[in-house]
Protein backbone atom coordinates (compact mmCIF):
# COMPACT_ATOMS: atom_id res chain seq x y z
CA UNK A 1 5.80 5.75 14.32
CA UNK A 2 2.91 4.66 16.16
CA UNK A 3 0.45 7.78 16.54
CA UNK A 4 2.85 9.89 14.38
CA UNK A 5 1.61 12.56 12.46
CA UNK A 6 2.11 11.77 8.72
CA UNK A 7 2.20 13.67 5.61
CA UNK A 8 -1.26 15.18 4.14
CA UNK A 9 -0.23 13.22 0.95
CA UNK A 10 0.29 9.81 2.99
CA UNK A 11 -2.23 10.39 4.95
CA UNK A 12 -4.44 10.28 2.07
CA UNK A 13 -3.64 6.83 0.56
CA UNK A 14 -3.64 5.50 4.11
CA UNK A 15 -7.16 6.65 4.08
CA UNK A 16 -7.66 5.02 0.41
CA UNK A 17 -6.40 1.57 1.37
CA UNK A 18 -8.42 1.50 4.91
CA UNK A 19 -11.61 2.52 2.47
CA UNK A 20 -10.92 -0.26 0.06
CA UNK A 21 -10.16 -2.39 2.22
CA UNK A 22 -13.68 -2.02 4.56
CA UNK A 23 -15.09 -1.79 1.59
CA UNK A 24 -14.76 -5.43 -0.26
CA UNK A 25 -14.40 -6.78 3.04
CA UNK A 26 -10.72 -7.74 2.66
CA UNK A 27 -7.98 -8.99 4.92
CA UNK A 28 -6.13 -6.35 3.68
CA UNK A 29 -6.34 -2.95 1.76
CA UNK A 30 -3.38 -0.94 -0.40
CA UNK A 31 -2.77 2.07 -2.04
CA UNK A 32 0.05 3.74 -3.48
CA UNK A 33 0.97 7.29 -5.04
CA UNK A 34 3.28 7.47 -8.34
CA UNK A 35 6.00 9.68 -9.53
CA UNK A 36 2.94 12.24 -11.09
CA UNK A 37 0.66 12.37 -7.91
CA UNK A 38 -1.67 9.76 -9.29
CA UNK A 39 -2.87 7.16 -6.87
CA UNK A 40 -4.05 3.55 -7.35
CA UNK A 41 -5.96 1.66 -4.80
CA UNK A 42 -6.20 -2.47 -4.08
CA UNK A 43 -7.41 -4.97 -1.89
CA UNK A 44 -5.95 -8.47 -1.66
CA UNK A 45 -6.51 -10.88 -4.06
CA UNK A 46 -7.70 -14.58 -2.84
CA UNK A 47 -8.72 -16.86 -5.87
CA UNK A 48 -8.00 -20.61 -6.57
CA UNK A 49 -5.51 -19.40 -9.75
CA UNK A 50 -4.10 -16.17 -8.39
CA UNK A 51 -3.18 -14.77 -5.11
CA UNK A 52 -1.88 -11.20 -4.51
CA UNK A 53 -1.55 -8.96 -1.51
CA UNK A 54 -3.07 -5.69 -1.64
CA UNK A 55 0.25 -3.69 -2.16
CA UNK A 56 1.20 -6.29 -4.64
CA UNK A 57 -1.83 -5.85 -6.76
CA UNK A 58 -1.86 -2.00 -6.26
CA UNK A 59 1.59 -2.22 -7.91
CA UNK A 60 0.06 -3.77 -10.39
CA UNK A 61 -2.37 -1.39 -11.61
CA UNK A 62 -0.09 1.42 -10.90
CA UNK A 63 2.24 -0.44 -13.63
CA UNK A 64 -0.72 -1.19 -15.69
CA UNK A 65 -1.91 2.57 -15.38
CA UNK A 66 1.43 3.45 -16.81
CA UNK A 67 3.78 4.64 -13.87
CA UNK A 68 7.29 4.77 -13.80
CA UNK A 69 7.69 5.24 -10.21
CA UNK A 70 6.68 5.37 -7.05
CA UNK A 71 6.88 7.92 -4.15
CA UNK A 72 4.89 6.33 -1.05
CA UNK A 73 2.80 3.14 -0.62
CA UNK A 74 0.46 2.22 2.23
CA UNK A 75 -1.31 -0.87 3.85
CA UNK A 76 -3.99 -1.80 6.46
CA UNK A 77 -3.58 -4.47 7.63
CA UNK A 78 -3.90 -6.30 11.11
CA UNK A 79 -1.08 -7.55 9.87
CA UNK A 80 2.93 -6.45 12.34
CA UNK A 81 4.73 -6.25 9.52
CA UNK A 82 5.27 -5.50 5.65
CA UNK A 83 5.84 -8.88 3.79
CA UNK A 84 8.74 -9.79 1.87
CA UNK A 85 6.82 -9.74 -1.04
CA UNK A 86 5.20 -6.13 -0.37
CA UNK A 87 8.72 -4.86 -0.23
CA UNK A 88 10.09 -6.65 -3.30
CA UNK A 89 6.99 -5.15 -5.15
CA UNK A 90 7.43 -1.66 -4.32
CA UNK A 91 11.24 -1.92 -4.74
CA UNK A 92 10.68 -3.21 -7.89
CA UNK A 93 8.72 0.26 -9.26
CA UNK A 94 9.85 2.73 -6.60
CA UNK A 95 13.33 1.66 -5.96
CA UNK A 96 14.64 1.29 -2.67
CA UNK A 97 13.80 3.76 0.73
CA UNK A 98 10.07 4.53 -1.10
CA UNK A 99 8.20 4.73 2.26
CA UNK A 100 6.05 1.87 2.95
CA UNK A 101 3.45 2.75 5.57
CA UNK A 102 1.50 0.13 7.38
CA UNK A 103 -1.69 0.95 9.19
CA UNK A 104 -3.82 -0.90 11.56
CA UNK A 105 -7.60 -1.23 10.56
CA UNK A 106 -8.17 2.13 12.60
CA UNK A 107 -5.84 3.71 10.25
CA UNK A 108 -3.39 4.77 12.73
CA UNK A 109 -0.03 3.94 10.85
CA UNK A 110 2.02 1.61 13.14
CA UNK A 111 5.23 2.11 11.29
CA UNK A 112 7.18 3.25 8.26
CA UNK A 113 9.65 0.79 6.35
CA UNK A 114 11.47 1.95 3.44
CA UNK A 115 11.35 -0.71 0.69
């Protein structure tokens, strides 16, 4: 998919996680949208007692926030490839095929993997 057009709606929470991620400076940044439209945004998480990736702790708050599903995830990332891990987690609250996008830090989404 490399310099595919996307959806609007994907688009946007590719956006999200490159923001988030510039933002705090983070190796990576995620963001996924729920079953109701609402989106929830993440960068990795690095300390001595708990270590997340972004999509894994934007699953997280989207479980925290109350969702009961997923329709699309995203990640920037220098990153070639979604992580075991990343999968399992969206999986876990979208079920399987919820598109997983994965951006470069220029937000140009290198490829879509359903989880």
């Amino acid at each position: 998919m490399s310099g595919t057009t996307v959806d609007p709606e994907d688009a946007k929470i590719v956006t999200l996680a490159r923001s988030t991620r510039a933002r705090n400076g983070a190796p990576e940044g995620a963001a996924v949208r729920d079953e109701t439209g609402r989106t929830y945004v993440a960068s990795t998480v690095d300390l001595p007692s708990l270590k997340l990736t972004a999509l894994q702790t934007a699953v997280a708050m989207a479980v925290a926030g109350g969702a009961r599903g997923l329709e699309a995830a995203a990640i920037v990332s220098k990153g070639d490839a979604v992580v075991q891990a990343d999968l399992d987690a969206v999986r876990d609250l979208g079920g399987e095929g919820t598109p997983i996008l994965l951006a470069g830090p220029d937000g140009t989404v290198v490829s879509s993997t359903p989880a």
